[in-house]
Protein backbone atom coordinates (compact mmCIF):
# COMPACT_ATOMS: atom_id res chain seq x y z
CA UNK A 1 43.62 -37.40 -53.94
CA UNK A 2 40.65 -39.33 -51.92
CA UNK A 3 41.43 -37.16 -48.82
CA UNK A 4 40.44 -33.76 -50.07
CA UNK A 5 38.28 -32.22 -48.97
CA UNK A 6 35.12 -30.85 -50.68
CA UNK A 7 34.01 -26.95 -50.85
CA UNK A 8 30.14 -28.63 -50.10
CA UNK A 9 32.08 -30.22 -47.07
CA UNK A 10 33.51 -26.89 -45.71
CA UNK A 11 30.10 -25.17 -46.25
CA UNK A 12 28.30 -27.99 -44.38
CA UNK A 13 30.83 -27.77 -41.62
CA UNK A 14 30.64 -24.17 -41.50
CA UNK A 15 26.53 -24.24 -40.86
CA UNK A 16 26.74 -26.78 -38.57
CA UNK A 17 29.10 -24.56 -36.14
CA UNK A 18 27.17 -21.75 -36.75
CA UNK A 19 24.00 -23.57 -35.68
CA UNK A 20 25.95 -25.06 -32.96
CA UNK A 21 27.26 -21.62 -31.78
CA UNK A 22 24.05 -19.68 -31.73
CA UNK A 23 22.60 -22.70 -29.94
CA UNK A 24 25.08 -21.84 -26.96
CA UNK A 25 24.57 -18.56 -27.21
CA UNK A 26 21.15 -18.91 -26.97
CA UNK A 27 21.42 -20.73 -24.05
CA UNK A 28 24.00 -18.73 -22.44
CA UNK A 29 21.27 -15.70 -22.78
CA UNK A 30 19.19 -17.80 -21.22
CA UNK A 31 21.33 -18.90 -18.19
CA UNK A 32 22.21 -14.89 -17.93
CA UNK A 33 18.80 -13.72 -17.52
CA UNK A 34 18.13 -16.28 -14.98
CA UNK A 35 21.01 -15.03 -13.40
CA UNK A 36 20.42 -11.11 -13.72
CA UNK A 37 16.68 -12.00 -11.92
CA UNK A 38 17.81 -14.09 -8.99
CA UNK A 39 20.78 -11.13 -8.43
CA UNK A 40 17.48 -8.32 -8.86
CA UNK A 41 15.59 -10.32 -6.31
CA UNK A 42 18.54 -10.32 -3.80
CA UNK A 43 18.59 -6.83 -4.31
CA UNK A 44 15.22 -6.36 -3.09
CA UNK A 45 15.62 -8.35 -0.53
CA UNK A 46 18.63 -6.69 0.68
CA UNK A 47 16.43 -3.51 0.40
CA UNK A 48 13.44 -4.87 2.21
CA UNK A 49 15.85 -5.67 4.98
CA UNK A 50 17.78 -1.89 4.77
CA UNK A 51 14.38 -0.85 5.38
CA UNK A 52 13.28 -2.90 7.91
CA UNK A 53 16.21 -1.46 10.09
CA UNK A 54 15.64 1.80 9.66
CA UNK A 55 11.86 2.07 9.55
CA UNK A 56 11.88 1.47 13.20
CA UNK A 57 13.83 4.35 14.32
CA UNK A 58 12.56 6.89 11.77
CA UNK A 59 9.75 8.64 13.99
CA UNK A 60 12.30 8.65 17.18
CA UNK A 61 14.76 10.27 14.69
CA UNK A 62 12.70 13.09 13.90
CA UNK A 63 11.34 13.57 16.58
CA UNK A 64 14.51 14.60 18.08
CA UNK A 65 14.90 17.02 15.44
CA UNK A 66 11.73 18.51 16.30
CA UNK A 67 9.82 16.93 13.47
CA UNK A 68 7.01 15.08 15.00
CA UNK A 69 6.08 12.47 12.54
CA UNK A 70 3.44 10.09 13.73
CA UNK A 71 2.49 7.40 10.93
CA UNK A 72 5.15 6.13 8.59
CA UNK A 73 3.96 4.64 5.15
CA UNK A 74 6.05 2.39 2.91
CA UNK A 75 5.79 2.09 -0.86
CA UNK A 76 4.19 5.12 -1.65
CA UNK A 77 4.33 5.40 -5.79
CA UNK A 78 1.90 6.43 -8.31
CA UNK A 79 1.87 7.00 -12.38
CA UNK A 80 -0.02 10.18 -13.35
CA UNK A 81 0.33 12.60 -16.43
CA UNK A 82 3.27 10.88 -17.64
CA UNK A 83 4.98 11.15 -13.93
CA UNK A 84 5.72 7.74 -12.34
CA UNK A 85 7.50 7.65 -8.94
CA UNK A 86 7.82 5.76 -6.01
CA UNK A 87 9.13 6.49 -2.08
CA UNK A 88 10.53 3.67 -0.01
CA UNK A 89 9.78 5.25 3.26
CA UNK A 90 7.57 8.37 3.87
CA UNK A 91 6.78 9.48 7.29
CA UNK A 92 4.25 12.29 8.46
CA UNK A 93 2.70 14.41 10.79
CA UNK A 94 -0.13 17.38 10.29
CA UNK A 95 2.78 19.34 8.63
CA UNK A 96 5.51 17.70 7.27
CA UNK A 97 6.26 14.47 5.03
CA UNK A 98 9.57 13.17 5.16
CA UNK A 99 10.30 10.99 1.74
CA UNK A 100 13.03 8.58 2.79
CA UNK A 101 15.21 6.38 -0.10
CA UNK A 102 16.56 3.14 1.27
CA UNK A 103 19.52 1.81 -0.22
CA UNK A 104 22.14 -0.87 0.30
CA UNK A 105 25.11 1.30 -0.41
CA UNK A 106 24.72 4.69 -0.97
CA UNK A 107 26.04 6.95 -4.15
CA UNK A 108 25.78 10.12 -5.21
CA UNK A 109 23.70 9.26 -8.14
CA UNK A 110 21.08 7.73 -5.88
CA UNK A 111 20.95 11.73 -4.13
CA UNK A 112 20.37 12.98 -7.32
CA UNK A 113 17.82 10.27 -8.33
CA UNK A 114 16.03 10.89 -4.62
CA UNK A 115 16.22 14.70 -5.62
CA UNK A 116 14.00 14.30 -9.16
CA UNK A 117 11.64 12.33 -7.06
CA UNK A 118 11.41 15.03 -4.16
CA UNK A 119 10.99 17.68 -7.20
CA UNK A 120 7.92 16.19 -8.56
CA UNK A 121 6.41 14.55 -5.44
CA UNK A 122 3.92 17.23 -4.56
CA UNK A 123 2.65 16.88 -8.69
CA UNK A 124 2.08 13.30 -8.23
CA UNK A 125 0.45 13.61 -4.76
CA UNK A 126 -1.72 16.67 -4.47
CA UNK A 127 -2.95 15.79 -0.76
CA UNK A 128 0.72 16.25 0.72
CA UNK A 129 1.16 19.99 -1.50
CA UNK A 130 0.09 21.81 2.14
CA UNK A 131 2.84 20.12 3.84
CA UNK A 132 6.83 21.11 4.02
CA UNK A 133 8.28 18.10 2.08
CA UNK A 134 11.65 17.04 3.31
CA UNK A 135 14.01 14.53 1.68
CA UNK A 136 16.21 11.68 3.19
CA UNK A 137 18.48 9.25 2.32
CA UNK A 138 18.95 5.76 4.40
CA UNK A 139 21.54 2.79 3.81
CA UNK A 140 23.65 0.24 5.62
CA UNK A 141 27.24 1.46 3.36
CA UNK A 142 27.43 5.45 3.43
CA UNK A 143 30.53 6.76 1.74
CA UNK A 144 31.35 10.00 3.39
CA UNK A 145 31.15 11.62 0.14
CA UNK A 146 27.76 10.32 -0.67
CA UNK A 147 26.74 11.58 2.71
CA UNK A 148 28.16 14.91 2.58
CA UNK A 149 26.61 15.37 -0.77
CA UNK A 150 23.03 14.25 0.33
CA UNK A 151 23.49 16.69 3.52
CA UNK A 152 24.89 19.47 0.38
CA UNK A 153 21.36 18.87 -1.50
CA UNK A 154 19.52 19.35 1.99
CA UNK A 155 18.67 16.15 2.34
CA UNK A 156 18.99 13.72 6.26
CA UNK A 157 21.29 11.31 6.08
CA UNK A 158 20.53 7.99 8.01
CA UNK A 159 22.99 4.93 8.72
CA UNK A 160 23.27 2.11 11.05
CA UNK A 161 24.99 1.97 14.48
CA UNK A 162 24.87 -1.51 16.02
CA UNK A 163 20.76 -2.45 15.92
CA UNK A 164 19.75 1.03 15.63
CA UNK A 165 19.50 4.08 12.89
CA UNK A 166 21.25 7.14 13.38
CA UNK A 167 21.31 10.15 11.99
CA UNK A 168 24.55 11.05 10.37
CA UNK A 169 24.06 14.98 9.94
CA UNK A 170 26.17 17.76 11.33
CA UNK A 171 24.38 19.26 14.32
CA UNK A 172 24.00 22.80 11.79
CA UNK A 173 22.16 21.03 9.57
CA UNK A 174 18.86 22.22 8.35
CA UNK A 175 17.00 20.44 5.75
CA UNK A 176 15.84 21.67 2.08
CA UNK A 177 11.99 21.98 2.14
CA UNK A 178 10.92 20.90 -1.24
């Protein structure tokens, strides 16, 4: 009977896997928020590029829609009574502001986040309430059904051919003014 083992023994066991095991899984939170930052900063950076294809071509692109936009401004955000919002792209003339949302790959939900902003964009910036507000939505990967849905909530739909941004609307589009 010298090989039994002890209930003291199996307790002391015990806590030393349990320390052992949160130890990992302390560590393994660790190593996945490391992780989940790089992967947010490639997003960005995917993003910063997206944008830096389609900024380009964005006053040629209205333009030929008869929207003559002459400055285009990137980042525009603000935080005011409780509102907090910010536009990748917005481009304006005298008249109009067009808020563009660049994305990677676009989805439907990112229309209907684009469409929240576009509702309280003229709250949040007071100087641009003269002007028609118009809404568009620009990535690298449109599904056809995120694009028809964006063109559905009256919004321009802008994608990539070769080196150069297009605009993916029907020709009988007209855009929402918001």
């Amino acid at each position: 009977m010298e090989n039994q083992v002890s209930f003291d023994d199996i307790k002391q066991l015990f806590e030393e896997s349990r320390r052992e095991a949160d130890r990992r899984m302390r560590d393994t939170d660790r190593k996945l928020a490391e992780v989940s930052r790089q992967i947010g900063g490639l997003g960005n950076r995917l993003g910063e590029f997206v944008e830096g294809v389609v900024r380009p071509g964005l006053v040629r692109l209205f333009r030929e829609r008869d929207i003559a936009v002459h400055r285009t401004l990137r980042d525009v955000g603000g935080d005011k009574n409780g509102i907090a919002l910010q536009v990748d792209l917005l481009v304006v003339n005298d008249t109009d502001a067009v808020a563009v949302e660049v994305k990677s790959k676009l989805t439907d939900r990112d229309v209907d986040d684009h469409v929240e902003r576009l509702d309280k964009f003229k709250i949040l910036f007071p100087e641009f309430a003269s002007k028609r507000l118009l809404g568009a939505v620009a990535a690298m990967v449109i599904p056809d059904d995120a694009a028809k849905y964006a063109e559905k909530c009256g919004m321009f739909v802008i994608g990539q051919a070769g080196d150069d941004a297009v605009l993916l609307n029907t020709p009988e589009f007209q855009p929402k003014a918001w």
